[in-house]
PDB file of N, CA and C in Angstrom:
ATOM      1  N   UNK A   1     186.106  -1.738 -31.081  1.00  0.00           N
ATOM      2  CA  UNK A   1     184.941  -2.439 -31.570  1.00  0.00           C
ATOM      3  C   UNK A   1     185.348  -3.309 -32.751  1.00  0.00           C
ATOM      4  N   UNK A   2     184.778  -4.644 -33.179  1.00  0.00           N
ATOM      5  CA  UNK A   2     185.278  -5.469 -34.025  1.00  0.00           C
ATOM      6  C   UNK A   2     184.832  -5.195 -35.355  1.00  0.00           C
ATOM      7  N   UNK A   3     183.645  -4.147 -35.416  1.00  0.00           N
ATOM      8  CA  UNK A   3     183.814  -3.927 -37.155  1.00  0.00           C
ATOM      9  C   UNK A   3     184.052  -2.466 -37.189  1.00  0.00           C
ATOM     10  N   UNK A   4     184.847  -1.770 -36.477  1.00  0.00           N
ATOM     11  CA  UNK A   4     185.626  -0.459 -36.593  1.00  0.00           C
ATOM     12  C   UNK A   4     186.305  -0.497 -38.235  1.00  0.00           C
ATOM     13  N   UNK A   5     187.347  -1.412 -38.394  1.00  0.00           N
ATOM     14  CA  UNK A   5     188.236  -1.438 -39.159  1.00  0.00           C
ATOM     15  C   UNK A   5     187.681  -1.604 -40.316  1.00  0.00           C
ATOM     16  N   UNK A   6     186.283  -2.031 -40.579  1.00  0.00           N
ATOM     17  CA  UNK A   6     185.683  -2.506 -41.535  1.00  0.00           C
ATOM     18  C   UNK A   6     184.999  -0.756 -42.099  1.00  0.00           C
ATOM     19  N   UNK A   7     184.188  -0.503 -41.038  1.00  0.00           N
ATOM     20  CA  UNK A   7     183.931   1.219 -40.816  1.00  0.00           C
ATOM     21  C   UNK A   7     184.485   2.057 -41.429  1.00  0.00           C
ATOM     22  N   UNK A   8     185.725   2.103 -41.060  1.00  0.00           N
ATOM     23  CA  UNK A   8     186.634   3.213 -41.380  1.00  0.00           C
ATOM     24  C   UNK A   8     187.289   2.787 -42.871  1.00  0.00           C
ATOM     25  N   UNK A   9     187.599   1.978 -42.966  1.00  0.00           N
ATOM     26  CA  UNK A   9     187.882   1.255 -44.416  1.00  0.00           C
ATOM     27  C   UNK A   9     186.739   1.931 -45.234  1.00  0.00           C
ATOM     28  N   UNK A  10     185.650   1.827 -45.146  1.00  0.00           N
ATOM     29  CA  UNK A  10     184.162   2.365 -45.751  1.00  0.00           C
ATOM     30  C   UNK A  10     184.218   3.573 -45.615  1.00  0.00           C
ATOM     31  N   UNK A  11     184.641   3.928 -45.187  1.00  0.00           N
ATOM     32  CA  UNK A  11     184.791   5.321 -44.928  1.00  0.00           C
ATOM     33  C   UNK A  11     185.387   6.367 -45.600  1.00  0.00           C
ATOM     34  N   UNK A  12     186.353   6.259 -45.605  1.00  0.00           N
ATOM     35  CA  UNK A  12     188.260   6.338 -46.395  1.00  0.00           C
ATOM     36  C   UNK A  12     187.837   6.339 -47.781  1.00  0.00           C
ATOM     37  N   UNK A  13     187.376   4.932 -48.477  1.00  0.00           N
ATOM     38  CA  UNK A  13     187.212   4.516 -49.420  1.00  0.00           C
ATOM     39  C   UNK A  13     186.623   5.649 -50.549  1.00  0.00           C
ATOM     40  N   UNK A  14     187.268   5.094 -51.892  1.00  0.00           N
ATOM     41  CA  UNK A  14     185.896   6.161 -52.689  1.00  0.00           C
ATOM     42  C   UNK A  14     185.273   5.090 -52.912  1.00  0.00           C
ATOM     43  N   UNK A  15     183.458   5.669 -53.418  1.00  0.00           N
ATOM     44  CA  UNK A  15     182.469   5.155 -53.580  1.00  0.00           C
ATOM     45  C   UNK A  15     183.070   4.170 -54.403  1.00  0.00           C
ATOM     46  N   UNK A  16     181.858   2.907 -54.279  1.00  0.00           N
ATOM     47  CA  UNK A  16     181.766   2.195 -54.919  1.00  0.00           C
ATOM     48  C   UNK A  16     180.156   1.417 -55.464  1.00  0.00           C
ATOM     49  N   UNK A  17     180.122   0.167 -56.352  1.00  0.00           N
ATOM     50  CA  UNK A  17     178.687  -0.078 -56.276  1.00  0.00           C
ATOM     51  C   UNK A  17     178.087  -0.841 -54.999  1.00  0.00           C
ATOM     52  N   UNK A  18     178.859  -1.109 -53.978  1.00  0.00           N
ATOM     53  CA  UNK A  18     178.875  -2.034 -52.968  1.00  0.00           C
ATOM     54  C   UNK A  18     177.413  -1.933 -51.970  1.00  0.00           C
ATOM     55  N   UNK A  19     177.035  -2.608 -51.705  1.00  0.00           N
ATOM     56  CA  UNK A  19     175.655  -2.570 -51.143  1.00  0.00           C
ATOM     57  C   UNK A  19     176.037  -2.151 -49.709  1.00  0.00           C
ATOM     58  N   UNK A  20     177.405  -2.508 -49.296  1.00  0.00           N
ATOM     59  CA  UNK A  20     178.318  -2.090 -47.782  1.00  0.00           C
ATOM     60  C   UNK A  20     178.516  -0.801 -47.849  1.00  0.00           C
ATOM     61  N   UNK A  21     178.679  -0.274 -49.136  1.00  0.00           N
ATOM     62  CA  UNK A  21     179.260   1.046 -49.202  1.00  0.00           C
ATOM     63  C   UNK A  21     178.716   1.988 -48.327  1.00  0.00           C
ATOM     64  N   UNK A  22     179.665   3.284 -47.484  1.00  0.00           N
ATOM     65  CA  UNK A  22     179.313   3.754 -46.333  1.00  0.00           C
ATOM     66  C   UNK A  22     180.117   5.241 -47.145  1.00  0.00           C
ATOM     67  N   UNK A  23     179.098   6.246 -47.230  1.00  0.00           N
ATOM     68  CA  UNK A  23     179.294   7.190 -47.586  1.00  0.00           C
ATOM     69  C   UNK A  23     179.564   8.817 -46.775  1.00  0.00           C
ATOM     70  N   UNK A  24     180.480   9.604 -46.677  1.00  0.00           N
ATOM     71  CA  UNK A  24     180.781  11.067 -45.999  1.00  0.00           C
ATOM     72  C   UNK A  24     180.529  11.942 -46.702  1.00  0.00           C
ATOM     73  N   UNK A  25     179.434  12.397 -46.299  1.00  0.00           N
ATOM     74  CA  UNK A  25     178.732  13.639 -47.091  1.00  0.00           C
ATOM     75  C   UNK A  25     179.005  15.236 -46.426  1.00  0.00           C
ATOM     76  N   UNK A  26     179.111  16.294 -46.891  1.00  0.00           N
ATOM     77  CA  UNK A  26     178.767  17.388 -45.925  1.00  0.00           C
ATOM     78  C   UNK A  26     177.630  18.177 -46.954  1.00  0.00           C
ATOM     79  N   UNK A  27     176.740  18.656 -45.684  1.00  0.00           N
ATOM     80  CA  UNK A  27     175.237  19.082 -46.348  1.00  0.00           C
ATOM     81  C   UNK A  27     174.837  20.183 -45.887  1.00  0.00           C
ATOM     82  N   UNK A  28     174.330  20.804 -46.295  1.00  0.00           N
ATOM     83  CA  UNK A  28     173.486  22.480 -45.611  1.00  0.00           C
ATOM     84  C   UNK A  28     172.468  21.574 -44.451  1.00  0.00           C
ATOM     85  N   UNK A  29     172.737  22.345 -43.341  1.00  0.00           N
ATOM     86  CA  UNK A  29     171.190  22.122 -42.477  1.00  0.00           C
ATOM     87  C   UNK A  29     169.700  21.921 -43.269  1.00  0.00           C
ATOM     88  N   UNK A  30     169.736  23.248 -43.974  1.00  0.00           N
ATOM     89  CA  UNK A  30     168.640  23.553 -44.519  1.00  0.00           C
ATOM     90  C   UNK A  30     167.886  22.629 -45.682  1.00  0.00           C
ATOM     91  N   UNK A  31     168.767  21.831 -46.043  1.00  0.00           N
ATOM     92  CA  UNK A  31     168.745  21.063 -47.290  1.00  0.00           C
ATOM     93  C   UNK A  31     168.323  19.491 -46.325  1.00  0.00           C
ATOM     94  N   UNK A  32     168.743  19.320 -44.989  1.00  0.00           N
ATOM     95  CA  UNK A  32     168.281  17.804 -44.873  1.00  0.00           C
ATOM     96  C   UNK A  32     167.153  18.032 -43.362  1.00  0.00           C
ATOM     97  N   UNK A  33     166.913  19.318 -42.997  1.00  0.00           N
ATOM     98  CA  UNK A  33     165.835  19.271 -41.638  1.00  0.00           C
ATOM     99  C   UNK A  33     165.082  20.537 -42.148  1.00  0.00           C
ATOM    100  N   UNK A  34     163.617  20.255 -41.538  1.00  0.00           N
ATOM    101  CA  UNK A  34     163.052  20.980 -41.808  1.00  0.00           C
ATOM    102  C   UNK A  34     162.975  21.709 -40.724  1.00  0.00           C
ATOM    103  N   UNK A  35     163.035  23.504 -41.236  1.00  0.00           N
ATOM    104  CA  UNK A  35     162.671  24.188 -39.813  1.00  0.00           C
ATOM    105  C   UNK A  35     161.797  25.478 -39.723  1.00  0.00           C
ATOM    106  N   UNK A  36     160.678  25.181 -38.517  1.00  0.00           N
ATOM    107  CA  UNK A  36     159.720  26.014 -38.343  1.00  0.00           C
ATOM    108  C   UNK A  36     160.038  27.328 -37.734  1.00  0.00           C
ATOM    109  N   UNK A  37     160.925  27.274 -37.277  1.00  0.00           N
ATOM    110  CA  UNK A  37     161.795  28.425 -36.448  1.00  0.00           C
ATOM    111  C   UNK A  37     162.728  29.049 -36.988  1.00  0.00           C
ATOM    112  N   UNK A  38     163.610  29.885 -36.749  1.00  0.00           N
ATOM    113  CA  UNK A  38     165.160  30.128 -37.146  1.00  0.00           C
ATOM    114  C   UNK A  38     165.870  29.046 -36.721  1.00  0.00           C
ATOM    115  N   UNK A  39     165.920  28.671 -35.859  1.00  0.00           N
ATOM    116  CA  UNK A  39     166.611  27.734 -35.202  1.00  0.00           C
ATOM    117  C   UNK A  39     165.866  26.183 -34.802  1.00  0.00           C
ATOM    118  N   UNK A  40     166.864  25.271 -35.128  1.00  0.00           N
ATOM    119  CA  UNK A  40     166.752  24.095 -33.829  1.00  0.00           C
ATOM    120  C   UNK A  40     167.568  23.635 -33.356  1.00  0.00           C
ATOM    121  N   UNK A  41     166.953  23.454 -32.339  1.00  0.00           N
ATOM    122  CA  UNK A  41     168.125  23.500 -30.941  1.00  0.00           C
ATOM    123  C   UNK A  41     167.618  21.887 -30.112  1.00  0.00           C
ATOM    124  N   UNK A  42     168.783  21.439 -29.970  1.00  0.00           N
ATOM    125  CA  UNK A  42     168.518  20.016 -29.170  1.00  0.00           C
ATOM    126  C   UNK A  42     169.328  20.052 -27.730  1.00  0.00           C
ATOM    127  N   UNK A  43     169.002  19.328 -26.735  1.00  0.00           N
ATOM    128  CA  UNK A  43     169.003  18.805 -25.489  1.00  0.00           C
ATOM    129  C   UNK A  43     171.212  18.909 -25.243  1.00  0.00           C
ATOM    130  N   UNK A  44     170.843  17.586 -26.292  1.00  0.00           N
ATOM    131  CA  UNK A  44     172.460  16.969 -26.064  1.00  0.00           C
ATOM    132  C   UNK A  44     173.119  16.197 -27.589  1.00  0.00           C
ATOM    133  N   UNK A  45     174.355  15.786 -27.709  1.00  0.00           N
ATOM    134  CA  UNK A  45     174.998  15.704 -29.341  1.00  0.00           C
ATOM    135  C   UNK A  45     173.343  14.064 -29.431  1.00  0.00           C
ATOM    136  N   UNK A  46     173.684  13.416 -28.428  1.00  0.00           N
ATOM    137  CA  UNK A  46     173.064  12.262 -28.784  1.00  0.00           C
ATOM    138  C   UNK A  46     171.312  12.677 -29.320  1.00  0.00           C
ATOM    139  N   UNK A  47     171.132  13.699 -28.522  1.00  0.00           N
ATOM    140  CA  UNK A  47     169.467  13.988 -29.295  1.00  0.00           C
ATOM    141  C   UNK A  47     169.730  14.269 -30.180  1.00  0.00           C
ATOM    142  N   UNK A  48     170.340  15.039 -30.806  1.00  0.00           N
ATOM    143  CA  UNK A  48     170.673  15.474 -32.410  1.00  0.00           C
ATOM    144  C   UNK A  48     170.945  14.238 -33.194  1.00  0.00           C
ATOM    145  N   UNK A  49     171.986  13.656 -32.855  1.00  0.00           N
ATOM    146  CA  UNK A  49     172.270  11.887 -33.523  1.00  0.00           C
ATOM    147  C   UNK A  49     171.233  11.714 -33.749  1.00  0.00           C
ATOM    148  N   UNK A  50     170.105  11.276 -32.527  1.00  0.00           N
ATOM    149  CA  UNK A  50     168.948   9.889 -32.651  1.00  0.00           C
ATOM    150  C   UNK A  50     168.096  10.721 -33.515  1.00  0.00           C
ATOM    151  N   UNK A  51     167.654  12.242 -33.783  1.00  0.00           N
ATOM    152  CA  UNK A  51     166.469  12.674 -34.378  1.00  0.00           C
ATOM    153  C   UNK A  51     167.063  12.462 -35.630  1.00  0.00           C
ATOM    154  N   UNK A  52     168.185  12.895 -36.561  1.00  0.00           N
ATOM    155  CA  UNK A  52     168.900  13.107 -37.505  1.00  0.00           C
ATOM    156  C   UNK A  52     168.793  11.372 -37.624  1.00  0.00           C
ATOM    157  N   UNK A  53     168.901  10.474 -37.102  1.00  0.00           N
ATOM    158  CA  UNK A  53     169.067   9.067 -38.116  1.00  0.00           C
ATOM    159  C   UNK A  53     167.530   8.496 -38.329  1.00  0.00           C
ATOM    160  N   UNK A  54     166.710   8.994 -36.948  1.00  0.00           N
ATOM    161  CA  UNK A  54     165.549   8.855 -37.403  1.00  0.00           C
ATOM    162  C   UNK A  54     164.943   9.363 -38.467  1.00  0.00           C
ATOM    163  N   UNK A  55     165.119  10.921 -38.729  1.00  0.00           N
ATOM    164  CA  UNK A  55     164.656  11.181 -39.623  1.00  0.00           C
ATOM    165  C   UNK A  55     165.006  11.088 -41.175  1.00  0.00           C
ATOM    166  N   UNK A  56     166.226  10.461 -41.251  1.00  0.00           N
ATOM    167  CA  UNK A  56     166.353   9.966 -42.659  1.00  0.00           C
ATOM    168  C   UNK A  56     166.354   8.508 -42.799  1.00  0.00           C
ATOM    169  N   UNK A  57     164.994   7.748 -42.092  1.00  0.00           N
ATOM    170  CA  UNK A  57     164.579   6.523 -42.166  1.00  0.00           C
ATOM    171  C   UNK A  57     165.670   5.382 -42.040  1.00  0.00           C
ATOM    172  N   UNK A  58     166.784   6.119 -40.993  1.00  0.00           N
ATOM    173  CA  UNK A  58     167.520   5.188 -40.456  1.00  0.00           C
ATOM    174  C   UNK A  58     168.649   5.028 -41.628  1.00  0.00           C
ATOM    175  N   UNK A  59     169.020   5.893 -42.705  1.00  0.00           N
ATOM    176  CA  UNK A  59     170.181   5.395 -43.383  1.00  0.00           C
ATOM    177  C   UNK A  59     171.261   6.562 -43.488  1.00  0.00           C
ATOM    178  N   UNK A  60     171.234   7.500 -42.406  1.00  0.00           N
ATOM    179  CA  UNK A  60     172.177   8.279 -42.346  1.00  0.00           C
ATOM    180  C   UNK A  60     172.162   8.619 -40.974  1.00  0.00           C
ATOM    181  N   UNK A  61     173.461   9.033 -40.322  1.00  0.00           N
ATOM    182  CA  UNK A  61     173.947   9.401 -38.809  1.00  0.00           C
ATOM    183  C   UNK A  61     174.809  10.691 -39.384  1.00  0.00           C
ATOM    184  N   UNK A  62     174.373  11.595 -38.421  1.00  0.00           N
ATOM    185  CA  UNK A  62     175.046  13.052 -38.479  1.00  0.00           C
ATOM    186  C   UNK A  62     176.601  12.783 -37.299  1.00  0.00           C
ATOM    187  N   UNK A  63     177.545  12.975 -38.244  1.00  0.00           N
ATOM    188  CA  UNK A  63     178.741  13.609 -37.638  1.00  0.00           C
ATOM    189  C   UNK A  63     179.821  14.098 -36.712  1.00  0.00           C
ATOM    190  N   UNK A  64     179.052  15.210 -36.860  1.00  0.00           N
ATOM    191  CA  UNK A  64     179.656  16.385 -37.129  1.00  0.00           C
ATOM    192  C   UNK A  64     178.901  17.781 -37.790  1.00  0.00           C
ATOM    193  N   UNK A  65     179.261  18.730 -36.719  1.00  0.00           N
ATOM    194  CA  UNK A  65     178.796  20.043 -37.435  1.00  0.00           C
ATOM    195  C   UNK A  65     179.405  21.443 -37.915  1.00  0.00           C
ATOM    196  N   UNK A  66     179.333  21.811 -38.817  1.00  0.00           N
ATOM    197  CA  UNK A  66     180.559  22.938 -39.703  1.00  0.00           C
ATOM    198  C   UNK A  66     179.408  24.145 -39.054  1.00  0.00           C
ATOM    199  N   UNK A  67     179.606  25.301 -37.747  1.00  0.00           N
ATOM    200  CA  UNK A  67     179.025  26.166 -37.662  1.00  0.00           C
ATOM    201  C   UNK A  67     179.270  27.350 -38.396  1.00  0.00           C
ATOM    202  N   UNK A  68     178.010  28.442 -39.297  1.00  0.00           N
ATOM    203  CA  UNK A  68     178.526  28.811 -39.948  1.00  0.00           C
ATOM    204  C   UNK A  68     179.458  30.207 -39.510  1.00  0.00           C
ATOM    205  N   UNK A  69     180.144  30.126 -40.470  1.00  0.00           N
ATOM    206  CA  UNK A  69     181.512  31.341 -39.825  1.00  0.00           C
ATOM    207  C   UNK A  69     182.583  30.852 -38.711  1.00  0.00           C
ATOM    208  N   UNK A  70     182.240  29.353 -38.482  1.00  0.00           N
ATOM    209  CA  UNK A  70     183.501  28.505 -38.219  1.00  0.00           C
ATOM    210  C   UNK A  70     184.233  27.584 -38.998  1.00  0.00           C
ATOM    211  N   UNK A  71     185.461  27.889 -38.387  1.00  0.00           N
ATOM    212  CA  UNK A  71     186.422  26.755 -39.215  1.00  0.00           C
ATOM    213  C   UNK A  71     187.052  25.758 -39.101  1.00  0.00           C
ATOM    214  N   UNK A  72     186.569  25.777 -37.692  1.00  0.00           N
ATOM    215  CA  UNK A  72     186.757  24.337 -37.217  1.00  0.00           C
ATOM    216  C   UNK A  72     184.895  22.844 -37.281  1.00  0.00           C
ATOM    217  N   UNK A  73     185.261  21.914 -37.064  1.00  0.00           N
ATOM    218  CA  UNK A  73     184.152  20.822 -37.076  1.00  0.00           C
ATOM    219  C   UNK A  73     184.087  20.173 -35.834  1.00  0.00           C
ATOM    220  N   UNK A  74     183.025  20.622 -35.108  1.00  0.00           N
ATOM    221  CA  UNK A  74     182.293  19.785 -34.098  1.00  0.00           C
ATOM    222  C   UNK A  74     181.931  19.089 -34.114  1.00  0.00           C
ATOM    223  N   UNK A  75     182.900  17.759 -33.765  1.00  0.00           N
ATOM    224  CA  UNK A  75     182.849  16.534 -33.861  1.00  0.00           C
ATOM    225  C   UNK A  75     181.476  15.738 -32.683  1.00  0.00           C
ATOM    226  N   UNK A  76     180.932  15.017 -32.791  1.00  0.00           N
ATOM    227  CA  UNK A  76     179.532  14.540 -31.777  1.00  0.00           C
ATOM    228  C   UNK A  76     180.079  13.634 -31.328  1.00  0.00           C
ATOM    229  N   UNK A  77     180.967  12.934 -31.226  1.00  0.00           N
ATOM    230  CA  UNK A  77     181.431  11.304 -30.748  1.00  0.00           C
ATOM    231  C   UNK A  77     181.950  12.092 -29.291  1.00  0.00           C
ATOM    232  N   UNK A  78     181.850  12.743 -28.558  1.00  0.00           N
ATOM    233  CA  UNK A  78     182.669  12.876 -27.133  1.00  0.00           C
ATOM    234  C   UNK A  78     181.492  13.555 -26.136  1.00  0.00           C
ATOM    235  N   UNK A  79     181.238  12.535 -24.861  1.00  0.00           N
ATOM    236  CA  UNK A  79     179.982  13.191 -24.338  1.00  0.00           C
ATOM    237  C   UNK A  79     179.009  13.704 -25.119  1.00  0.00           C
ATOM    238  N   UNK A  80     178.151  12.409 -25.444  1.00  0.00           N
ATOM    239  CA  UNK A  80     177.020  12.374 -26.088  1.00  0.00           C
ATOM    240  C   UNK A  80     176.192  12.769 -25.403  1.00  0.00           C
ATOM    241  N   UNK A  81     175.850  12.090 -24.293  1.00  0.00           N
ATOM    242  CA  UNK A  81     174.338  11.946 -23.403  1.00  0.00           C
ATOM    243  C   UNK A  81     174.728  13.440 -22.588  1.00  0.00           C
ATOM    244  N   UNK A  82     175.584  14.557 -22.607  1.00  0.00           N
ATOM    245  CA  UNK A  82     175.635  15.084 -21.489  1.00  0.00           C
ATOM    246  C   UNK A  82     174.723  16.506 -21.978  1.00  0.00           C
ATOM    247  N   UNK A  83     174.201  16.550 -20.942  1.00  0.00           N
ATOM    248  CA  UNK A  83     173.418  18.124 -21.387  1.00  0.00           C
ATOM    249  C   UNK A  83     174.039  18.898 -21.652  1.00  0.00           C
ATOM    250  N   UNK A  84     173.541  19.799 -23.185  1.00  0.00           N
ATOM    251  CA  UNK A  84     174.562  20.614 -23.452  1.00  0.00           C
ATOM    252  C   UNK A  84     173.672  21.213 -25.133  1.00  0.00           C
ATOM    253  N   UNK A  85     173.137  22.417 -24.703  1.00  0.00           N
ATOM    254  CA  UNK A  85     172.565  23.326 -26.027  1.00  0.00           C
ATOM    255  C   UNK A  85     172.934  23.102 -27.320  1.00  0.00           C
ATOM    256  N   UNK A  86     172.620  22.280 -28.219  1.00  0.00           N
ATOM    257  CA  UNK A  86     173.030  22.415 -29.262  1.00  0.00           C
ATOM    258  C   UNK A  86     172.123  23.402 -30.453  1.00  0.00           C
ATOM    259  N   UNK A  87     172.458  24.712 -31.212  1.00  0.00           N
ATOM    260  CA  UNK A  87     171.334  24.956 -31.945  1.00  0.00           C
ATOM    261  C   UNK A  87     171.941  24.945 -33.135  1.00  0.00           C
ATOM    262  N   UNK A  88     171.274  24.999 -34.168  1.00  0.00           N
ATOM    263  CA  UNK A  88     171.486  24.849 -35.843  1.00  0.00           C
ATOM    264  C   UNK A  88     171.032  25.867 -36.131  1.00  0.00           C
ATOM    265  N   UNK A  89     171.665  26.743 -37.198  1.00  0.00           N
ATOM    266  CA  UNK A  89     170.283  27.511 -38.092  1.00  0.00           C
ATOM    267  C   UNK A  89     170.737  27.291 -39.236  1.00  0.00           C
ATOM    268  N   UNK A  90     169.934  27.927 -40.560  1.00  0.00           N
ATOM    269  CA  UNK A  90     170.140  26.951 -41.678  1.00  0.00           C
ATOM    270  C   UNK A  90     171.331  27.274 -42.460  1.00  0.00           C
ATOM    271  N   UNK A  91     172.742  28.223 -41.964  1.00  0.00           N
ATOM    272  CA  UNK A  91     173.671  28.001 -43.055  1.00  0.00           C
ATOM    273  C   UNK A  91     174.446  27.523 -42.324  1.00  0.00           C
ATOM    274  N   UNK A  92     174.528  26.522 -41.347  1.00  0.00           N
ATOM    275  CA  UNK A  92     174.863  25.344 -40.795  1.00  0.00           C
ATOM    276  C   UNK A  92     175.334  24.351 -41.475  1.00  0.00           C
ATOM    277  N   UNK A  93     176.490  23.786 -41.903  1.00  0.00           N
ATOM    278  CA  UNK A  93     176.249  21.868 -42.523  1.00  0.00           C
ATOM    279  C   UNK A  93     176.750  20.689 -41.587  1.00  0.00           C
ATOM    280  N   UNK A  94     176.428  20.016 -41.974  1.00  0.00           N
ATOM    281  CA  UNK A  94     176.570  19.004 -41.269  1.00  0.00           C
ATOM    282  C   UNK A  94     177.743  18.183 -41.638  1.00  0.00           C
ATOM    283  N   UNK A  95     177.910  17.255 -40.979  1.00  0.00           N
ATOM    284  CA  UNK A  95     178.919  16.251 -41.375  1.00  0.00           C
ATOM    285  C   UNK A  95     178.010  14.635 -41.087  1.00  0.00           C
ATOM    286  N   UNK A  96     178.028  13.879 -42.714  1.00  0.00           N
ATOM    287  CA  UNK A  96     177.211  13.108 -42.495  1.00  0.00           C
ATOM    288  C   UNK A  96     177.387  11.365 -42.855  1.00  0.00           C
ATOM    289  N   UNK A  97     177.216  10.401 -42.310  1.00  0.00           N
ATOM    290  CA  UNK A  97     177.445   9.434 -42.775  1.00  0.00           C
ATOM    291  C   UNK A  97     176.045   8.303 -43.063  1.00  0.00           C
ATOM    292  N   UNK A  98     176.139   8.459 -44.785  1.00  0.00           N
ATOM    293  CA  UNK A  98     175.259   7.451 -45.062  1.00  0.00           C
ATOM    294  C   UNK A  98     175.879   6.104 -45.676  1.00  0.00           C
ATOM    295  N   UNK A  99     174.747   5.119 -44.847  1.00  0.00           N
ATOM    296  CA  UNK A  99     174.976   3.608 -45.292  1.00  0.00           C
ATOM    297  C   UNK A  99     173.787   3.087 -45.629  1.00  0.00           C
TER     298      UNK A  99
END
């Protein structure tokens, strides 16, 4: 993609005052979704994406997810659309990118 390099540059980077600036956060579940349940649980990685950027009025895209008592990060970029249980509960974090 032609502004990859630009992306990842933003990425990498430490903050700056830049209005481009593209920030990697990691966050508690609990701290950025609200939940009525123990759990929420989505369809597929891409339902989780689209609710997660919707719900922070479009200036953050989720990741990645740190499950808790894992040590590895579930990355969302591979088979998005494919059905596939995703649930959260809240000592969950995320992996997050705001711009």
């Amino acid at each position: 993609h032609p502004g990859s390099k630009k992306f990842y540059r933003d990425v990498i980077s430490t903050n700056d005052d830049s209005l481009d600036a593209v920030d990697l956060d990691v966050v508690s579940v609990q701290d950025v979704l609200e939940f009525n349940t123990p759990t929420l649980t989505f369809n597929s990685k891409s339902e989780l994406v689209q609710s997660f950027y919707m719900a922070s009025n479009k200036t953050s895209t989720c990741i990645g997810i740190k499950y808790f008592g894992q040590t590895q990060v579930c990355f969302l970029c591979d088979k998005m659309d494919e059905q596939e249980t995703i649930t959260l509960s809240k000592q969950d974090k995320l992996i997050v990118v705001n711009y």
